[in-house]
N, C-alpha and C. Protein backbone atom coordinates (compact mmCIF):
# COMPACT_ATOMS: atom_id res chain seq x y z
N UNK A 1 0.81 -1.19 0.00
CA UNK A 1 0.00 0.00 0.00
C UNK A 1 0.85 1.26 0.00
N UNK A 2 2.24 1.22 -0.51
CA UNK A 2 2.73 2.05 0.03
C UNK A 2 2.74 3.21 -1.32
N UNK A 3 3.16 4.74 -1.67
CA UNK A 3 2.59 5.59 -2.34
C UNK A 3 1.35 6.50 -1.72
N UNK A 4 0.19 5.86 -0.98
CA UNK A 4 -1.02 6.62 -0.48
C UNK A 4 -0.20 7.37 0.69
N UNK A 5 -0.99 8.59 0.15
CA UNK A 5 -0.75 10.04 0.87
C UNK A 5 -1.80 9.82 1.82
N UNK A 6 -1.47 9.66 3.35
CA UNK A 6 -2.62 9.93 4.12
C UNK A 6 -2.59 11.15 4.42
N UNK A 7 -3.62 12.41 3.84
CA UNK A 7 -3.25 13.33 4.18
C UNK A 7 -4.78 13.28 5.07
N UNK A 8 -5.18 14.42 5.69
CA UNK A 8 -5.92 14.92 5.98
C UNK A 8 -7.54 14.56 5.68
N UNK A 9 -7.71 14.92 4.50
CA UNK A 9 -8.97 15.23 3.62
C UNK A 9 -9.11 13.38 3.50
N UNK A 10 -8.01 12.39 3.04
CA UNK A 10 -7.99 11.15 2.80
C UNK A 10 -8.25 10.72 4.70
N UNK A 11 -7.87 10.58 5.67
CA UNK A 11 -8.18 10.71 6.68
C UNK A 11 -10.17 10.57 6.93
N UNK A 12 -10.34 11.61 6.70
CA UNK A 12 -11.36 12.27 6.73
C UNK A 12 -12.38 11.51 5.58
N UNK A 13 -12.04 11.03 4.66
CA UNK A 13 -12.61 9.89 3.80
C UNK A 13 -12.93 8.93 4.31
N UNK A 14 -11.67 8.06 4.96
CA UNK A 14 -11.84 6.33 5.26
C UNK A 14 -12.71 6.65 6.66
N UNK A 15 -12.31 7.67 7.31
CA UNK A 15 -13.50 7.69 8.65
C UNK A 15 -14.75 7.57 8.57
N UNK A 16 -15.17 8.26 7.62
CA UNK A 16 -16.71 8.66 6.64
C UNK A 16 -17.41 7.14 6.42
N UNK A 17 -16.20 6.30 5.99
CA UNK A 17 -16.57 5.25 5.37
C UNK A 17 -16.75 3.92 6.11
N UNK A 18 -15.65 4.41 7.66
CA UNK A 18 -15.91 3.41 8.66
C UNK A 18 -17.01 3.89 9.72
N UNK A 19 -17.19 4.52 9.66
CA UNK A 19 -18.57 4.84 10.43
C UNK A 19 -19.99 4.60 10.36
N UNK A 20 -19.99 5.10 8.81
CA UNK A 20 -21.36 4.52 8.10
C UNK A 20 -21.48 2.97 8.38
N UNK A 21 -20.58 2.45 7.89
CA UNK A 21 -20.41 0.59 8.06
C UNK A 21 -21.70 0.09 6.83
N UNK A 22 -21.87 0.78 6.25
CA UNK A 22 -22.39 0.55 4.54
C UNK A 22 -22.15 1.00 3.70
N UNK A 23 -22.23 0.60 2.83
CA UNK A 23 -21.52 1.09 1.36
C UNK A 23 -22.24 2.91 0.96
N UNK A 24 -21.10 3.79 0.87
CA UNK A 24 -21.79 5.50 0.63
C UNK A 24 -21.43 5.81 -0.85
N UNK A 25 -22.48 6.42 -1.37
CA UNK A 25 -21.71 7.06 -3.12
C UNK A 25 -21.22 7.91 -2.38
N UNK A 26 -20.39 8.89 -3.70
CA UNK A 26 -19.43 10.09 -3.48
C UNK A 26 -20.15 11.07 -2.60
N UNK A 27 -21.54 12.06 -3.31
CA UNK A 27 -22.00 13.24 -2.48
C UNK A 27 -22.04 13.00 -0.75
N UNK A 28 -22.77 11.01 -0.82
CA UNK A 28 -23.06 11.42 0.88
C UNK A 28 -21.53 11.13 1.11
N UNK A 29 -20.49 11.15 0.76
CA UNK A 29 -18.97 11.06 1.28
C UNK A 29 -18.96 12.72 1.88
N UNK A 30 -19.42 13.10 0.58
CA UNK A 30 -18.64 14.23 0.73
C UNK A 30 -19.59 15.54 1.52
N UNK A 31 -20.92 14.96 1.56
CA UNK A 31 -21.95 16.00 2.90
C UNK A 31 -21.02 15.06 4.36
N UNK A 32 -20.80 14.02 4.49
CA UNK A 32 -20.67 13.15 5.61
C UNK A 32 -19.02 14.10 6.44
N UNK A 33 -18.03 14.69 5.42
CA UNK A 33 -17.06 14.44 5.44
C UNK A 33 -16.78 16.62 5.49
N UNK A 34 -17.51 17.06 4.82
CA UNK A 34 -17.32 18.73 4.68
C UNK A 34 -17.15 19.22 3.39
N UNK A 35 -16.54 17.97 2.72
CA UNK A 35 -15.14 18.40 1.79
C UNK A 35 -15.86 18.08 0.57
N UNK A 36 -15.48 19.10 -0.26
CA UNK A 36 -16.16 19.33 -2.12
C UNK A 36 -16.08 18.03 -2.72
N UNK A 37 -16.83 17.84 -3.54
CA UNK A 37 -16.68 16.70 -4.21
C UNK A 37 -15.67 16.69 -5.39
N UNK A 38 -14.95 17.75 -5.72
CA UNK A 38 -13.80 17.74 -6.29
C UNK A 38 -11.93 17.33 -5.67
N UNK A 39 -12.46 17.30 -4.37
CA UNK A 39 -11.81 16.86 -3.16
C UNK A 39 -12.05 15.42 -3.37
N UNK A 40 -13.21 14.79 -2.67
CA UNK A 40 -13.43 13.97 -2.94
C UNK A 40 -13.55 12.41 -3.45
N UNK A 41 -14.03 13.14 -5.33
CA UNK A 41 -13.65 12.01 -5.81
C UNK A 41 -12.35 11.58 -6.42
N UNK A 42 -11.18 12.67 -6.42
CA UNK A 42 -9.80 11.94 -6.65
C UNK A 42 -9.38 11.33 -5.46
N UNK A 43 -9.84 11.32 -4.28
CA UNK A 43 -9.15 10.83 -3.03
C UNK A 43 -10.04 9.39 -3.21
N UNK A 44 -11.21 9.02 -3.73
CA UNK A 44 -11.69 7.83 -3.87
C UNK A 44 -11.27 7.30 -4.91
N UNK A 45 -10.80 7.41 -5.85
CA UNK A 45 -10.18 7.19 -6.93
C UNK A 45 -8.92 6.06 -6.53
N UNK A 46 -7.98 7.33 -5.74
CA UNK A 46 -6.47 7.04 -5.23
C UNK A 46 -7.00 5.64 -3.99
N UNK A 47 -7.76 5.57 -3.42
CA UNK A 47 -8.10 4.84 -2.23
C UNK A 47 -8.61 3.61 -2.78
N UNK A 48 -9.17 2.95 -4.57
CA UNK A 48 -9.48 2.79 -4.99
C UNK A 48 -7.86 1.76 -5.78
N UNK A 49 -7.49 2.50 -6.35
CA UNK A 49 -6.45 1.85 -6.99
C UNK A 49 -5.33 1.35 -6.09
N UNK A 50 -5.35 1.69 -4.62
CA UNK A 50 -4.62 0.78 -3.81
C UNK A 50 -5.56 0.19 -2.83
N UNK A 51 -6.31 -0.07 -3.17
CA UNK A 51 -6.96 -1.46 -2.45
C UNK A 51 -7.51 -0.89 -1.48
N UNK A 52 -7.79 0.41 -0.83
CA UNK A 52 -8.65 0.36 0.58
C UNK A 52 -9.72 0.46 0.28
N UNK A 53 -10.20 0.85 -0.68
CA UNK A 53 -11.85 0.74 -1.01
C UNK A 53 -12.26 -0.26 -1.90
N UNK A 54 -13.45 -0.90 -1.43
CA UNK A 54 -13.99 -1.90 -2.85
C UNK A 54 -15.72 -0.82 -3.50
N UNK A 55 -15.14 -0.75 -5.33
CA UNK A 55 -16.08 0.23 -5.61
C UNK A 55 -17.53 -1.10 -6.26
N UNK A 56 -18.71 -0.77 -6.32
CA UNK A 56 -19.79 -1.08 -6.75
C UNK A 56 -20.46 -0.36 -7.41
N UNK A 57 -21.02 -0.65 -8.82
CA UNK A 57 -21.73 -0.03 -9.28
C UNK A 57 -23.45 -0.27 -9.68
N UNK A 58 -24.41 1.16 -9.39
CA UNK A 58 -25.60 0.79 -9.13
C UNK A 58 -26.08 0.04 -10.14
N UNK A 59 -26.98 -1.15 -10.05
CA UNK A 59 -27.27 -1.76 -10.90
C UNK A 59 -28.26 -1.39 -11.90
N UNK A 60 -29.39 -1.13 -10.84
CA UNK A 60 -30.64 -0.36 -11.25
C UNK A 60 -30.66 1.54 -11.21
N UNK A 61 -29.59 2.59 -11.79
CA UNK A 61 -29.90 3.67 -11.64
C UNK A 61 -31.48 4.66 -11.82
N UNK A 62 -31.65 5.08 -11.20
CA UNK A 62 -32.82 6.38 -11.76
C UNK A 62 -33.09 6.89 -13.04
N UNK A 63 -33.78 6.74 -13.98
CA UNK A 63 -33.70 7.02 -15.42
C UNK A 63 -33.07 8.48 -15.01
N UNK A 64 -33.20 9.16 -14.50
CA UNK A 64 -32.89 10.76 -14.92
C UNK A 64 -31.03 11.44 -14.05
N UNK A 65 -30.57 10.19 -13.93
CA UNK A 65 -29.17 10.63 -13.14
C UNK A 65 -28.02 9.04 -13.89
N UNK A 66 -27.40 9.44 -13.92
CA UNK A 66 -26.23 8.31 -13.90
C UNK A 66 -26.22 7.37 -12.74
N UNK A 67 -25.73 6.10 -13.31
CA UNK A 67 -25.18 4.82 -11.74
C UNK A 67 -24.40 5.70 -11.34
N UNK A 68 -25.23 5.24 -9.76
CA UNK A 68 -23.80 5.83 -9.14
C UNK A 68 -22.86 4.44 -8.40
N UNK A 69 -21.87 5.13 -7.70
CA UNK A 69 -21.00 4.26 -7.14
C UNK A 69 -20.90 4.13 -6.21
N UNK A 70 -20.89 3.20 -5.40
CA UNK A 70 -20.80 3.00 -3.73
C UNK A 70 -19.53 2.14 -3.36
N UNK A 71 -18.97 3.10 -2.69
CA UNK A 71 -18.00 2.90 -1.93
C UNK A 71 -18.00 2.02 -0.60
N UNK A 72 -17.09 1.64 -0.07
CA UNK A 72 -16.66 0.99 1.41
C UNK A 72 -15.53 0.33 1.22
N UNK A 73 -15.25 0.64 2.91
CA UNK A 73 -13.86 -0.10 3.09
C UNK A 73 -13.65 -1.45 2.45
N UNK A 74 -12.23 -1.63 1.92
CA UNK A 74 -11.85 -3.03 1.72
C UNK A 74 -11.32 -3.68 2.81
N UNK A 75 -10.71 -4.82 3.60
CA UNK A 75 -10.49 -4.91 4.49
C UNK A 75 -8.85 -4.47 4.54
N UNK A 76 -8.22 -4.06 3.61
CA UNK A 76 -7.07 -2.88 3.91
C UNK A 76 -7.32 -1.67 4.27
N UNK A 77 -8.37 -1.13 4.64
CA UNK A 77 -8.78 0.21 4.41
C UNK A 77 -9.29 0.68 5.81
N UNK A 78 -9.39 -0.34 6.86
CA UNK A 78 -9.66 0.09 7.78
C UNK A 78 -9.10 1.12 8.26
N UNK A 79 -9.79 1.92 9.62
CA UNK A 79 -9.38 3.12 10.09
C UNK A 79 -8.50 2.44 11.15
């Protein structure tokens, strides 16, 4: 795992994500958490390509919005 920047804002992600203890898309990350969703979704991205998050995508979306994605810890990702 090594490369991930735990900074702050990433901090402030995996907490979001161990708390809930269910899978969150990006916005409620990012109402849960303070931080813009331009913040956000590159820090789920990065959390993503080294293994602390496992991503899902909605199966059944809303005709009028895109799938979204739901996030949660992988079991590397714990807080």
């Amino acid at each position: 795992m090594s490369g991930l920047r735990m900074t702050t804002p990433t901090r402030m992600v995996l907490q979001a994500l161990h708390a809930a203890q269910q899978p969150l898309y990006g916005l409620e990350i990012a109402q849960a958490t303070g931080l813009g969703t331009g913040t956000v979704y590159p820090i789920l991205r990065r959390l993503e390509q080294h293994g602390r998050v496992h991503v899902t995508d909605e199966t059944d979306p809303h005709p009028s919005r895109p799938p979204r994605r739901y996030y949660q810890l992988a079991p590397a990702g714990t807080v």
